[in-house]
Protein backbone atom coordinates (compact mmCIF):
# COMPACT_ATOMS: atom_id res chain seq x y z
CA UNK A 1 86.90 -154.89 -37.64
CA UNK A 2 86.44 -156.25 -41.55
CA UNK A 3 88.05 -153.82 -43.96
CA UNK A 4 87.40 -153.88 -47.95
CA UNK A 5 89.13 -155.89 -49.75
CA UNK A 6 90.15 -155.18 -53.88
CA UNK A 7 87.31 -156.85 -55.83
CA UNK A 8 84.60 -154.68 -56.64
CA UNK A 9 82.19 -157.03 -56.90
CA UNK A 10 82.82 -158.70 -53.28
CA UNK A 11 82.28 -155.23 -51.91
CA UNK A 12 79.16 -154.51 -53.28
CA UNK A 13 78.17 -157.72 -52.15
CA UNK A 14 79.03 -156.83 -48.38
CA UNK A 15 76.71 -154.26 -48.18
CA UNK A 16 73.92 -155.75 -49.91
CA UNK A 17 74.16 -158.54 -47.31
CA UNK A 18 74.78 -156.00 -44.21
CA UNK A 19 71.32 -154.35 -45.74
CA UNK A 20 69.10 -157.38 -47.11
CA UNK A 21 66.21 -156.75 -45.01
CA UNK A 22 65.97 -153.32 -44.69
CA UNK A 23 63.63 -152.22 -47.80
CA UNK A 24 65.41 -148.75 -48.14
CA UNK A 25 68.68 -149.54 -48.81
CA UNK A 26 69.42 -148.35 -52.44
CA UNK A 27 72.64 -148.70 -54.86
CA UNK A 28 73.56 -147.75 -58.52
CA UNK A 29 76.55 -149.09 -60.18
CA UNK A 30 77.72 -147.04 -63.31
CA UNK A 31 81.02 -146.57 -65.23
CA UNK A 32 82.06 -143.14 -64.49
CA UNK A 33 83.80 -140.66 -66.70
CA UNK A 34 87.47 -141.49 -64.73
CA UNK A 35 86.96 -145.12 -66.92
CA UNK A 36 86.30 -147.17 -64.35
CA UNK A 37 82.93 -148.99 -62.49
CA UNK A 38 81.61 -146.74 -59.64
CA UNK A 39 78.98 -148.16 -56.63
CA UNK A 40 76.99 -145.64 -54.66
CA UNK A 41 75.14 -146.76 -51.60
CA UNK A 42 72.45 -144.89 -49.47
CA UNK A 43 69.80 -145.42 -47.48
CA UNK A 44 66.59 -143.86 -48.58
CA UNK A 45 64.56 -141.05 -47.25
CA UNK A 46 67.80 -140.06 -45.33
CA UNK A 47 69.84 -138.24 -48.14
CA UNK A 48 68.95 -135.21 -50.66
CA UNK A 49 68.08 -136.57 -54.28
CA UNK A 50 69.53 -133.28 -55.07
CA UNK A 51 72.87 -133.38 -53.43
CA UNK A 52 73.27 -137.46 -54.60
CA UNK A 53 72.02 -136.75 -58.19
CA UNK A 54 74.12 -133.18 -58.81
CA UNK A 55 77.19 -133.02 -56.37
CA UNK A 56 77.98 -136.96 -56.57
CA UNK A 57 76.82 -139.20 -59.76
CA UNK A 58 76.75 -135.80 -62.31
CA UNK A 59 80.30 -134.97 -61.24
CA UNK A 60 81.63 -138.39 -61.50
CA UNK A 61 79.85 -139.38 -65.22
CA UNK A 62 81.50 -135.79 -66.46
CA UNK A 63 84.94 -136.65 -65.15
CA UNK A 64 88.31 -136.96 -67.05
CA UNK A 65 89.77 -140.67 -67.67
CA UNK A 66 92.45 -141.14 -64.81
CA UNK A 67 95.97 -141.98 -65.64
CA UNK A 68 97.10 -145.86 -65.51
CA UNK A 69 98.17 -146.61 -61.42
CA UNK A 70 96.26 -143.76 -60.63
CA UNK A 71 94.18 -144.56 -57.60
CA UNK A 72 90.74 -143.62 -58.22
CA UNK A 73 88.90 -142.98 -55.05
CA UNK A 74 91.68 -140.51 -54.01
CA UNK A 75 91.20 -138.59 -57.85
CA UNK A 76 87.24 -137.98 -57.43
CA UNK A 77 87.61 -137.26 -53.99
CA UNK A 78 90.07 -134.08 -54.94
CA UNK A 79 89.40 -133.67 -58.11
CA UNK A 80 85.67 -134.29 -59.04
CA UNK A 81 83.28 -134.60 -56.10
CA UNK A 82 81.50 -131.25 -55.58
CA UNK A 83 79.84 -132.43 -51.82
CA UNK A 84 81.03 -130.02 -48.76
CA UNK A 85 82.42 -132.85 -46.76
CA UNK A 86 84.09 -135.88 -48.69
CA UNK A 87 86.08 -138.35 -46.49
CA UNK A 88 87.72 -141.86 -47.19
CA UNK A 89 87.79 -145.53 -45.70
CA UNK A 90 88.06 -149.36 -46.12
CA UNK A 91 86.87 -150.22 -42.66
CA UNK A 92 83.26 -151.33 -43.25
CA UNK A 93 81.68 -150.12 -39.71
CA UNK A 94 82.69 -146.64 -40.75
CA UNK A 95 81.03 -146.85 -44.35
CA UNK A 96 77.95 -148.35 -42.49
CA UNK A 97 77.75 -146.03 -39.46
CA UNK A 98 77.89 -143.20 -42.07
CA UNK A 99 75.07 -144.79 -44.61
CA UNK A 100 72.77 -144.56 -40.84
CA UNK A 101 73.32 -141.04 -40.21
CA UNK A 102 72.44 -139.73 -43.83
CA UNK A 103 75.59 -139.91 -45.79
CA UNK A 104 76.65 -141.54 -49.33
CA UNK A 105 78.86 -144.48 -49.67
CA UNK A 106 80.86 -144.55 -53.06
CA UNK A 107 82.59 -148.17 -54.11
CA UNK A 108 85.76 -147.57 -56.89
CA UNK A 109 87.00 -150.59 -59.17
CA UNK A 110 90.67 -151.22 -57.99
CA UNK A 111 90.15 -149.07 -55.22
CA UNK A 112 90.38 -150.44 -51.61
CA UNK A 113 89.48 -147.50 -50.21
CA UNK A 114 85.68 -146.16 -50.50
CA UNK A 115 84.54 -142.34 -49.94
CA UNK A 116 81.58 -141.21 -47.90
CA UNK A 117 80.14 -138.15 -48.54
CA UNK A 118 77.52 -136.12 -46.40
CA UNK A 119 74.03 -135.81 -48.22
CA UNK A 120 71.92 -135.59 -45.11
CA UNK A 121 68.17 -134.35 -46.76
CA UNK A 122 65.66 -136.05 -44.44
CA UNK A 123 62.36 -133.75 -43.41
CA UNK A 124 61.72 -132.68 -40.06
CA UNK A 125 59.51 -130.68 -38.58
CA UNK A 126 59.89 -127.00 -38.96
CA UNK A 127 60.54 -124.46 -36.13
CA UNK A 128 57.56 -123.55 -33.68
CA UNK A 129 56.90 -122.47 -30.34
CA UNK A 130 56.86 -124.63 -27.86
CA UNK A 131 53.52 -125.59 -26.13
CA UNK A 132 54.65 -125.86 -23.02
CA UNK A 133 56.80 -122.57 -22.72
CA UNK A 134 54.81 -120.56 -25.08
CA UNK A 135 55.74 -116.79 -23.69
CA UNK A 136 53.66 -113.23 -24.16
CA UNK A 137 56.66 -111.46 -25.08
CA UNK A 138 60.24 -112.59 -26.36
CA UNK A 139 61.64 -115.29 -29.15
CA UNK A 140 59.17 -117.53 -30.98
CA UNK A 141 61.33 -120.53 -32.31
CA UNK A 142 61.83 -124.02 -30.51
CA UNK A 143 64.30 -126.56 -31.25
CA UNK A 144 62.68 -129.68 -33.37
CA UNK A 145 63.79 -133.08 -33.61
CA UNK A 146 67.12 -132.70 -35.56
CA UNK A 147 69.86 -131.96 -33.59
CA UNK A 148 72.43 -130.30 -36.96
CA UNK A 149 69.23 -127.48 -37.29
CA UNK A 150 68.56 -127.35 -33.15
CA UNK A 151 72.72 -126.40 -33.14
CA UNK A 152 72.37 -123.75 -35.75
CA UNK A 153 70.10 -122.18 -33.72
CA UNK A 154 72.12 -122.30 -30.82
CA UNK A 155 74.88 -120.95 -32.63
CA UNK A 156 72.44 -118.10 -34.09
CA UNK A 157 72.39 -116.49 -30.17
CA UNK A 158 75.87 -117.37 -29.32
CA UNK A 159 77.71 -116.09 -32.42
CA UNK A 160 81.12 -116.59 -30.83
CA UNK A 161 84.29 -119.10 -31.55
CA UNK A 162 84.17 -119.62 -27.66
CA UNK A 163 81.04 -121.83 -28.13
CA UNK A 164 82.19 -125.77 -28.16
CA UNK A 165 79.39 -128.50 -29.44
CA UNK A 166 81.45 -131.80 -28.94
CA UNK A 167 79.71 -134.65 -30.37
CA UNK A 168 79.07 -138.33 -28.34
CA UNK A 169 77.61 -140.97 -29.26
CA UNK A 170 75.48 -143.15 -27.24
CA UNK A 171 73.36 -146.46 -27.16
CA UNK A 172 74.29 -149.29 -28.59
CA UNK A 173 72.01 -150.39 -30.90
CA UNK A 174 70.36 -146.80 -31.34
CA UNK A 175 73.94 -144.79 -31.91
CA UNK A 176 72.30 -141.95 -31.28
CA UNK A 177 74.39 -138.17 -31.80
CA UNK A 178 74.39 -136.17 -28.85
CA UNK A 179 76.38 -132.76 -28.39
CA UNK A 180 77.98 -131.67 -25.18
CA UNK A 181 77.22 -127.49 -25.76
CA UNK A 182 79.25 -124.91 -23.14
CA UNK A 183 81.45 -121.75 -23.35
CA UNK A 184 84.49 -122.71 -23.08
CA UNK A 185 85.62 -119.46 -20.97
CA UNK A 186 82.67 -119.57 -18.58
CA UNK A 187 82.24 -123.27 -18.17
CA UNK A 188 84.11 -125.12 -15.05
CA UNK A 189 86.50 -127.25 -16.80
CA UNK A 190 85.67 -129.82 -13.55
CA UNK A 191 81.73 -129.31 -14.45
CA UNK A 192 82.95 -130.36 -18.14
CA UNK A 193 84.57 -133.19 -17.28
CA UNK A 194 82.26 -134.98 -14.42
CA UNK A 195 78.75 -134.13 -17.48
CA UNK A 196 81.39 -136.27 -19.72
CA UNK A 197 82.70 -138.75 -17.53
CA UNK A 198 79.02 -139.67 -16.39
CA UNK A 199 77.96 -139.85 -20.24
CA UNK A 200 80.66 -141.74 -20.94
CA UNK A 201 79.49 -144.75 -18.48
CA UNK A 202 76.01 -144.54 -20.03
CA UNK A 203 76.11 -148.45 -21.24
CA UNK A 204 72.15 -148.96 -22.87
CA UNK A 205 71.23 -150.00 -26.15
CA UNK A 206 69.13 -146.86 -27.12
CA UNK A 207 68.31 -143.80 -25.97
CA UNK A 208 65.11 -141.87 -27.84
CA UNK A 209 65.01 -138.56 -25.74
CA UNK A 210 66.84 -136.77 -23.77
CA UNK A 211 65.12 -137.83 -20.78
CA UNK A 212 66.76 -140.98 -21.06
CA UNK A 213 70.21 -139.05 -20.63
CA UNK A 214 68.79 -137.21 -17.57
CA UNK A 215 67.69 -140.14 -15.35
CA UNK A 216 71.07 -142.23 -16.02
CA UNK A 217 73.10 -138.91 -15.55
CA UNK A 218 71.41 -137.02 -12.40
CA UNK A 219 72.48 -136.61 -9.44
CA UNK A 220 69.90 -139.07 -6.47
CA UNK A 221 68.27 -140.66 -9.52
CA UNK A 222 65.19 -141.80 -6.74
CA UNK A 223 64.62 -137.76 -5.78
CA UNK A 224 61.52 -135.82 -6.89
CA UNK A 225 63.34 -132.81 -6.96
CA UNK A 226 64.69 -132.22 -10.80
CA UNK A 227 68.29 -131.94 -10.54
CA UNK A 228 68.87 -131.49 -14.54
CA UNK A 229 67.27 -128.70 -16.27
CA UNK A 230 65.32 -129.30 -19.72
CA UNK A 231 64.48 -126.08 -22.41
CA UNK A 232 62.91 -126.65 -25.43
CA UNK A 233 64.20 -122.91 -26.11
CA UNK A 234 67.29 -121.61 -28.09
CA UNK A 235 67.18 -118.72 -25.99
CA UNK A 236 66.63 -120.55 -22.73
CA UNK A 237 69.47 -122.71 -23.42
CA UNK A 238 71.43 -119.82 -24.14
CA UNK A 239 70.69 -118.16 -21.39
CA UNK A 240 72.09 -121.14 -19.07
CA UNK A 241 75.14 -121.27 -21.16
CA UNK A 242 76.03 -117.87 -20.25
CA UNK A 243 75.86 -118.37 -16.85
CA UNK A 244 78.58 -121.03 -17.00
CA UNK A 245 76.05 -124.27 -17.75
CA UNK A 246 76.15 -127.15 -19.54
CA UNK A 247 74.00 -128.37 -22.30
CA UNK A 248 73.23 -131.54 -24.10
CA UNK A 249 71.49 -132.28 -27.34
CA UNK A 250 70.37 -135.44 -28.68
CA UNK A 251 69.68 -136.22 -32.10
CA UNK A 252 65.71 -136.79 -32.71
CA UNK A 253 64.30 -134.78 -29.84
CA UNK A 254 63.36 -131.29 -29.39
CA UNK A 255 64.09 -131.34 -25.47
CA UNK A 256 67.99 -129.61 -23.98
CA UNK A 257 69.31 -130.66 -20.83
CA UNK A 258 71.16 -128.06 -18.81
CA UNK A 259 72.98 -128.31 -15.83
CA UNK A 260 74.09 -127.69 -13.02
CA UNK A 261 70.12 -126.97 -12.61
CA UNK A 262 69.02 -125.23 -8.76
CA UNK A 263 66.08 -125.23 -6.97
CA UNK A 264 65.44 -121.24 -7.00
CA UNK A 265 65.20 -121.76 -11.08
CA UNK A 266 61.78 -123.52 -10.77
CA UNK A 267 60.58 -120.30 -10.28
CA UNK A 268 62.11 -118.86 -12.95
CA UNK A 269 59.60 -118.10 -16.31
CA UNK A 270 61.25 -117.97 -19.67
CA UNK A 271 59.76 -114.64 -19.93
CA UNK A 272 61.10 -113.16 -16.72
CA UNK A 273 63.75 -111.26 -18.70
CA UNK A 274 61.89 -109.99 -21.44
CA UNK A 275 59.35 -108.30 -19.46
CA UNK A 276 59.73 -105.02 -17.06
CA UNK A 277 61.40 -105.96 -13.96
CA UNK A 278 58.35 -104.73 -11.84
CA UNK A 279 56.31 -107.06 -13.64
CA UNK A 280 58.63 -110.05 -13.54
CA UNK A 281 58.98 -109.70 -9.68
CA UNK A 282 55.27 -109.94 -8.97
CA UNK A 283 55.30 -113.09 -10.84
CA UNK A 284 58.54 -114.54 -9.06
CA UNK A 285 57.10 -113.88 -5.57
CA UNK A 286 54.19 -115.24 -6.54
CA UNK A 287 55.27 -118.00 -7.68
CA UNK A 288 56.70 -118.56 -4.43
CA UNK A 289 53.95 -118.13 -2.32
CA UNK A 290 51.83 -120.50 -4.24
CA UNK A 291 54.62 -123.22 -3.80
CA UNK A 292 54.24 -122.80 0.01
CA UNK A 293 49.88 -122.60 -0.52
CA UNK A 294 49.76 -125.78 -2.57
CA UNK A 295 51.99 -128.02 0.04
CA UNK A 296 50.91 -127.23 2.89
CA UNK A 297 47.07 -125.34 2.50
CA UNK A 298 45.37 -129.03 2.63
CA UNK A 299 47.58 -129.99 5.42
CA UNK A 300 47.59 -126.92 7.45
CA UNK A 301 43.47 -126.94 7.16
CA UNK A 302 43.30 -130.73 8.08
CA UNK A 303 45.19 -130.05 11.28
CA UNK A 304 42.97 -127.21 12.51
CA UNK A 305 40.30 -129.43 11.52
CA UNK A 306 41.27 -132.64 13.45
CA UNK A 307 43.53 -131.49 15.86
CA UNK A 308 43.29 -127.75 17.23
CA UNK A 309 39.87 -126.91 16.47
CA UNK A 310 40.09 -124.62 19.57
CA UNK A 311 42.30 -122.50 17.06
CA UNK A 312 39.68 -122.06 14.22
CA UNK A 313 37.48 -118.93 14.47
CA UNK A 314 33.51 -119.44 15.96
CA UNK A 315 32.06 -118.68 12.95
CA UNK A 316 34.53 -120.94 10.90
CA UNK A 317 34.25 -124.03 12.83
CA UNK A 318 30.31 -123.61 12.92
CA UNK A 319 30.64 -123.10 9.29
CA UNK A 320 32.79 -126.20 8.40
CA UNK A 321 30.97 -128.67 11.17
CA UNK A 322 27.87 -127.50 9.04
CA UNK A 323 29.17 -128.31 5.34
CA UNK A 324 30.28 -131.65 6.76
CA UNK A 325 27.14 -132.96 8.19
CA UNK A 326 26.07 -135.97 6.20
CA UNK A 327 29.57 -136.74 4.77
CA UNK A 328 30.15 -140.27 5.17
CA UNK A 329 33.78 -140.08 4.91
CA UNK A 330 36.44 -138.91 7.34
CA UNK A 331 38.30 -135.09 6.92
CA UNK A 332 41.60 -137.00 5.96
CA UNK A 333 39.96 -139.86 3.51
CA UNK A 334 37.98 -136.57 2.15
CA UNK A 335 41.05 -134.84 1.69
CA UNK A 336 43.20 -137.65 -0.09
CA UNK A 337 40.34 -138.71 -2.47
CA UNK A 338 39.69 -134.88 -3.21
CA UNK A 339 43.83 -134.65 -3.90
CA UNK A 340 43.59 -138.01 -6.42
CA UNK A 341 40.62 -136.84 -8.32
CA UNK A 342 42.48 -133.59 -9.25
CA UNK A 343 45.28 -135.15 -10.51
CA UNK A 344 43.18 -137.58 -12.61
CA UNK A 345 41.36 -134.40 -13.81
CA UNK A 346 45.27 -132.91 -14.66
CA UNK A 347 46.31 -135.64 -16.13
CA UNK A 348 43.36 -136.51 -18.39
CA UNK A 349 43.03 -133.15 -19.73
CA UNK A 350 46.89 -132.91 -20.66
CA UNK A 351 46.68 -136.71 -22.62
CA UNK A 352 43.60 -135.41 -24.20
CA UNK A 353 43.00 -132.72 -27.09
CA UNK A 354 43.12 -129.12 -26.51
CA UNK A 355 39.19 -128.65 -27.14
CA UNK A 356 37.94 -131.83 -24.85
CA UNK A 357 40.86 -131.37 -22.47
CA UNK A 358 39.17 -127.61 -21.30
CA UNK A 359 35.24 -129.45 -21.30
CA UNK A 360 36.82 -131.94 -19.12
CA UNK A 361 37.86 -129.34 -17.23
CA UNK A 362 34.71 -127.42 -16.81
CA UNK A 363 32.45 -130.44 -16.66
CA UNK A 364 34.89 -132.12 -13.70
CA UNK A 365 35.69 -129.12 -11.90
CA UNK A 366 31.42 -127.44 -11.95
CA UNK A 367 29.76 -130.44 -12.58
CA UNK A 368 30.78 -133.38 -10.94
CA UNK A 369 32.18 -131.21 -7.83
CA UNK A 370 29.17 -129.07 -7.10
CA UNK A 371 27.31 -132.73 -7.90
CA UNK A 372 29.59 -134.09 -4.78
CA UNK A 373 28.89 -131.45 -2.50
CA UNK A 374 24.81 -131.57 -3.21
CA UNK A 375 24.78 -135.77 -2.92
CA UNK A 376 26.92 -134.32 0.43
CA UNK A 377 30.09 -137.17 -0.63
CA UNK A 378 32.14 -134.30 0.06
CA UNK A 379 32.41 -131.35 1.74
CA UNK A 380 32.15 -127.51 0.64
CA UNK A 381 35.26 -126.25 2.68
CA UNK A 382 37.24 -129.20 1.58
CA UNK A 383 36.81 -129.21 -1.86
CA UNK A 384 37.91 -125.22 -2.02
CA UNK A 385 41.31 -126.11 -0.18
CA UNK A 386 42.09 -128.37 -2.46
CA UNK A 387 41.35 -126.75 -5.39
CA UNK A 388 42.83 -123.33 -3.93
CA UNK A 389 45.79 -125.51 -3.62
CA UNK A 390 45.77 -127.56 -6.85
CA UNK A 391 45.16 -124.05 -8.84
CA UNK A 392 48.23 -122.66 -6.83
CA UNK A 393 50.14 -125.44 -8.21
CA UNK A 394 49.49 -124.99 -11.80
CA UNK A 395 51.60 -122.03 -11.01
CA UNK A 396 54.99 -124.00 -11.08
CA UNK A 397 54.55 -126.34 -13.57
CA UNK A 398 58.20 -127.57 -12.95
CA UNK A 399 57.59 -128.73 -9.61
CA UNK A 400 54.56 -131.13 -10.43
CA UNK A 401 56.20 -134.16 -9.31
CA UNK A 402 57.41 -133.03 -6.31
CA UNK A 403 54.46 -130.84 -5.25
CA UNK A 404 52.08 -133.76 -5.35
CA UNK A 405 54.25 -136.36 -3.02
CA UNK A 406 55.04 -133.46 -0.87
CA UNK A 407 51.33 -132.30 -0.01
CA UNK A 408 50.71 -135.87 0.22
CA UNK A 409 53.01 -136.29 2.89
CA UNK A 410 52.70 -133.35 5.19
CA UNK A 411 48.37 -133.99 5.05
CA UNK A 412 49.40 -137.79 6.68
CA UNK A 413 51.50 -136.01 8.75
CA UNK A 414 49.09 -133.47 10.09
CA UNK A 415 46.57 -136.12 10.30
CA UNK A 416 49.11 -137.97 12.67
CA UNK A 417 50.17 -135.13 14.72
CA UNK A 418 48.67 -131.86 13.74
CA UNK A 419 50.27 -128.47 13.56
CA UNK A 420 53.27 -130.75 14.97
CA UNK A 421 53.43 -133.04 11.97
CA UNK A 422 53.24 -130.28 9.19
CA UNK A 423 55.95 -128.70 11.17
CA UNK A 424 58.42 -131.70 11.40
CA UNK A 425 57.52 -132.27 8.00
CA UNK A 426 58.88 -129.37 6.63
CA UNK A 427 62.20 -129.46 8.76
CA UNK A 428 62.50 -133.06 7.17
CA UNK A 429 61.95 -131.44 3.79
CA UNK A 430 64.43 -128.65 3.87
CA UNK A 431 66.83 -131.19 5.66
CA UNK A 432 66.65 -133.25 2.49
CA UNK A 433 67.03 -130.77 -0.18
CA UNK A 434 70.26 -129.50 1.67
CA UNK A 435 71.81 -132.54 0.97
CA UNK A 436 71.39 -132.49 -2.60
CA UNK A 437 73.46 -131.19 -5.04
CA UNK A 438 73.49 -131.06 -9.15
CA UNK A 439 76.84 -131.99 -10.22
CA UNK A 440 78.52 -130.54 -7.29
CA UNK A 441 76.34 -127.25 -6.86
CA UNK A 442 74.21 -127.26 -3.99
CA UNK A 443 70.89 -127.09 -4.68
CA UNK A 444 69.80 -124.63 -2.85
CA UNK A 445 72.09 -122.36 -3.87
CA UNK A 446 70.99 -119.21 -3.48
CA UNK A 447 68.66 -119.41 -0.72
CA UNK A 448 70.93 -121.66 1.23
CA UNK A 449 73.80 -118.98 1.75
CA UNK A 450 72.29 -116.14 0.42
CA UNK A 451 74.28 -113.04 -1.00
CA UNK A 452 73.67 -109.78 -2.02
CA UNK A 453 74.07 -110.54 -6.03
CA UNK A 454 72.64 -113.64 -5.56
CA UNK A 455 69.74 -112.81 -4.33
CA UNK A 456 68.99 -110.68 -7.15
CA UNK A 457 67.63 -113.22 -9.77
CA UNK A 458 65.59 -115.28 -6.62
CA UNK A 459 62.67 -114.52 -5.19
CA UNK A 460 62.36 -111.08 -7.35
CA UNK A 461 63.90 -109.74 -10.25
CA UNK A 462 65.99 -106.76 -9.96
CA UNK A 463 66.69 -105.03 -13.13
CA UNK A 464 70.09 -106.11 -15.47
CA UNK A 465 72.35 -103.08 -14.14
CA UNK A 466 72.11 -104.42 -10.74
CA UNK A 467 73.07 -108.05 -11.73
CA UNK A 468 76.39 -107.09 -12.46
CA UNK A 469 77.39 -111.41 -11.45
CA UNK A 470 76.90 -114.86 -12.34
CA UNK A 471 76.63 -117.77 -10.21
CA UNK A 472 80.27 -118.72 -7.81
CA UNK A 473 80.31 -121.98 -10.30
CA UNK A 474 81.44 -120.21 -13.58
CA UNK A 475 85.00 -119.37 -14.50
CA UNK A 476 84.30 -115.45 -15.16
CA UNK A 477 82.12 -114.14 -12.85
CA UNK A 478 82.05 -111.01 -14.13
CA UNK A 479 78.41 -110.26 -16.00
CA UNK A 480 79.24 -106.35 -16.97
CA UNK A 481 80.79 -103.60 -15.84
CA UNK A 482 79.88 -100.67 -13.75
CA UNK A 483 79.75 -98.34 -16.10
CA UNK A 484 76.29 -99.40 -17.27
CA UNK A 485 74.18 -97.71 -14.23
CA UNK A 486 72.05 -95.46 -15.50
């Protein structure tokens, strides 16, 4: 590692070659008020003017003449610098890595030690809601892009000394700043340490989002099952850290990991807990329920079709032979090409804008379908148990992944064997997703071995003074006392 050496001159000249092609990189050399020549280095569009031009260069112009053998960095550090955080260095990765993440570099004649100041002033975008977890009732604000503003927020709902932010760094070429959030008296110390060991063999040369984090960090990388959790939401994230979770932030994303992360809190809406708990159980069961209709509805109706017709109602069978006449396709080529086309139609209108994406919508979903069924290329029947099970899907939003290659499985399945196949398919299903876990948490904890307080914040919502627990992986499992029944 190069340090600075005691010419002025050959310093300045360091960083002017470290920065020759980068068209931002600015520097002013002055004589300062102390009576000797003064450098200061920054990269622009990632300081404050204001904090450069009135806490650094006005301070050090206005300063007293030092005394002879008087080191000068050390005198405008203490005496003359006004900026919050003032440190000092002569190692030259230090000076640079600070000039990347928004700070000031200051150069000293005689002086083999330079000071870096924090002047961070770049824009960013302000706080919103969220698109994608907009709510009817509860906080408005998202995180944004910066990760300093995303932990202020944080720290706005956990106003507490027991909240730890550790900072990381990760990527080699992208050093991006990423912050290890938990309570630090609810948090597993082993959950702690295994989320920091695994970020600590993260070995890539950037990382841009968060996401990048989650697939190198997950537990069964290869599963469709999410095994990390990701909020956009101070509260959200709060939430999870009071349960005993761990977060992460990076630096230029809006997007929180939290984890351990279980399968019962795909179900879960951010809103669940700011409505009444009557209303927030109707949606949690149903939520449910259309997780089982949109696996298995297309694959359930296939087999009946193709295999136990016997089972099908008169009127039923008469009704489906009847919309099928004509169809040149088989039930199970029907059924797959019906399944593709609506999640083109999904896919296209989320890539598209708001206003086409819902005309797209209308024209694919009326149009073009009731088109289909008139040219008879598909079926009637078919194409409403498909969409009765695509529309149940839209439901869990958080499942998308691993709805789609799970219908798509158990309809070649009941095409294979019938009732039979849908059957083993589901055992093979539920035999999977006991064998994972999210950093050492079963996953389908609590519907695996269900308890009476953990069963509580499942399938319904029952209301706080009954959820007097957190989950067995926290440290204090105490939520509140009894003395809040009312």
């Amino acid at each position: 590692m190069e340090t600075l050496g005691t010419d002025f001159g050959d310093n300045l000249d360091r960083f002017r070659e470290i920065f020759r092609a980068d068209g931002t990189f600015r520097h002013r050399v002055f004589r300062s008020g102390m009576g000797v020549r003064c450098a200061v280095l920054y990269l622009d569009g990632m300081i404050s003017a204001t904090v450069v031009n009135e806490d650094v260069i006005r301070p050090l112009m206005q300063a007293n003449p030092i005394t002879e053998g008087q080191d000068s960095a050390a005198y405008a550090s203490e005496e003359v610098l006004w900026a919050g955080e003032v440190k000092g260095s002569n190692e030259e990765r230090t000076l640079v890595s600070a000039m990347l993440h928004g700070g000031v570099v200051l150069l000293f004649e005689g002086s083999v030690c330079a000071l870096y100041a924090d002047a961070k002033g770049f824009r960013s975008r302000g706080v919103q809601e969220p698109q994608n977890e907009s709510v009817l009732q509860g906080p408005r604000e998202g995180f944004g892009e910066v990760a300093i503003q995303n932990l202020a927020m944080l720290r706005r709902k956990l106003q507490t000394e027991d909240l730890c932010m550790e900072p990381m760094t990760v990527g080699r070429r992208s050093g991006t700043a990423i912050y290890l959030c938990y309570l630090r008296s609810l948090a597993s110390p082993r959950l702690v340490k295994e989320v920091r060991r695994r970020l600590g063999t993260i070995d890539i040369d950037g990382v841009l989002d968060t996401n990048y984090l989650n697939e190198l960090i997950r537990d069964r990388g290869r599963s469709v099952f999410k095994t990390v959790g990701t909020t956009e939401r101070p509260d959200v994230a709060a939430a999870k850290l009071l349960e005993g979770r761990v977060a992460i932030m990076a630096d230029g994303t809006p997007v929180a990991l939290t984890m351990p992360y279980l399968f019962a809190e795909n179900f879960q809406s951010d809103e669940d807990y700011y409505l009444n708990f009557w209303v927030s159980s109707i949606g949690r069961f149903l939520r449910y329920v259309c997780f089982f209709l949109t696996v298995s509805v297309p694959a359930v109706y296939l087999a009946l079709l193709t295999h136990h017709q016997s089972l099908l109602p008169t009127f039923l069978l008469l009704s489906s032979a009847g919309t099928r006449g004509g169809v040149p396709f088989s039930s199970l080529a029907e059924c797959l090409l019906l399944i593709l086309v609506l999640e083109i139609l999904k896919e296209t209108g989320a890539r598209m804008p708001q206003n086409l994406g819902h005309t797209l919508g209308i024209i694919g979903g009326l149009v073009v379908g009731e088109a289909a069924v008139e040219a008879r290329l598909i079926s009637a029947s078919m194409l409403i148990v498909v969409a009765v099970s695509g529309i149940a899907g839209l439901m869990i939003p958080r499942l998308r992944a691993a709805v789609f290659y799970v219908r798509l499985g158990l309809v070649l399945l009941a095409a294979w064997m019938g009732i039979v196949g849908c059957l083993v398919g589901i055992t093979l299903l539920l035999i999977r997703m006991m064998g994972i876990s999210s950093f050492g948490v079963p996953y389908l904890l609590p519907l695996e071995t269900p308890t009476v307080q953990g069963l509580k914040d499942t399938v319904v919502r029952l209301p706080w003074s009954m959820m007097r627990t957190r989950p067995f992986f926290t440290r204090d499992r105490v939520r509140q006392k009894r003395g809040n029944d009312r």
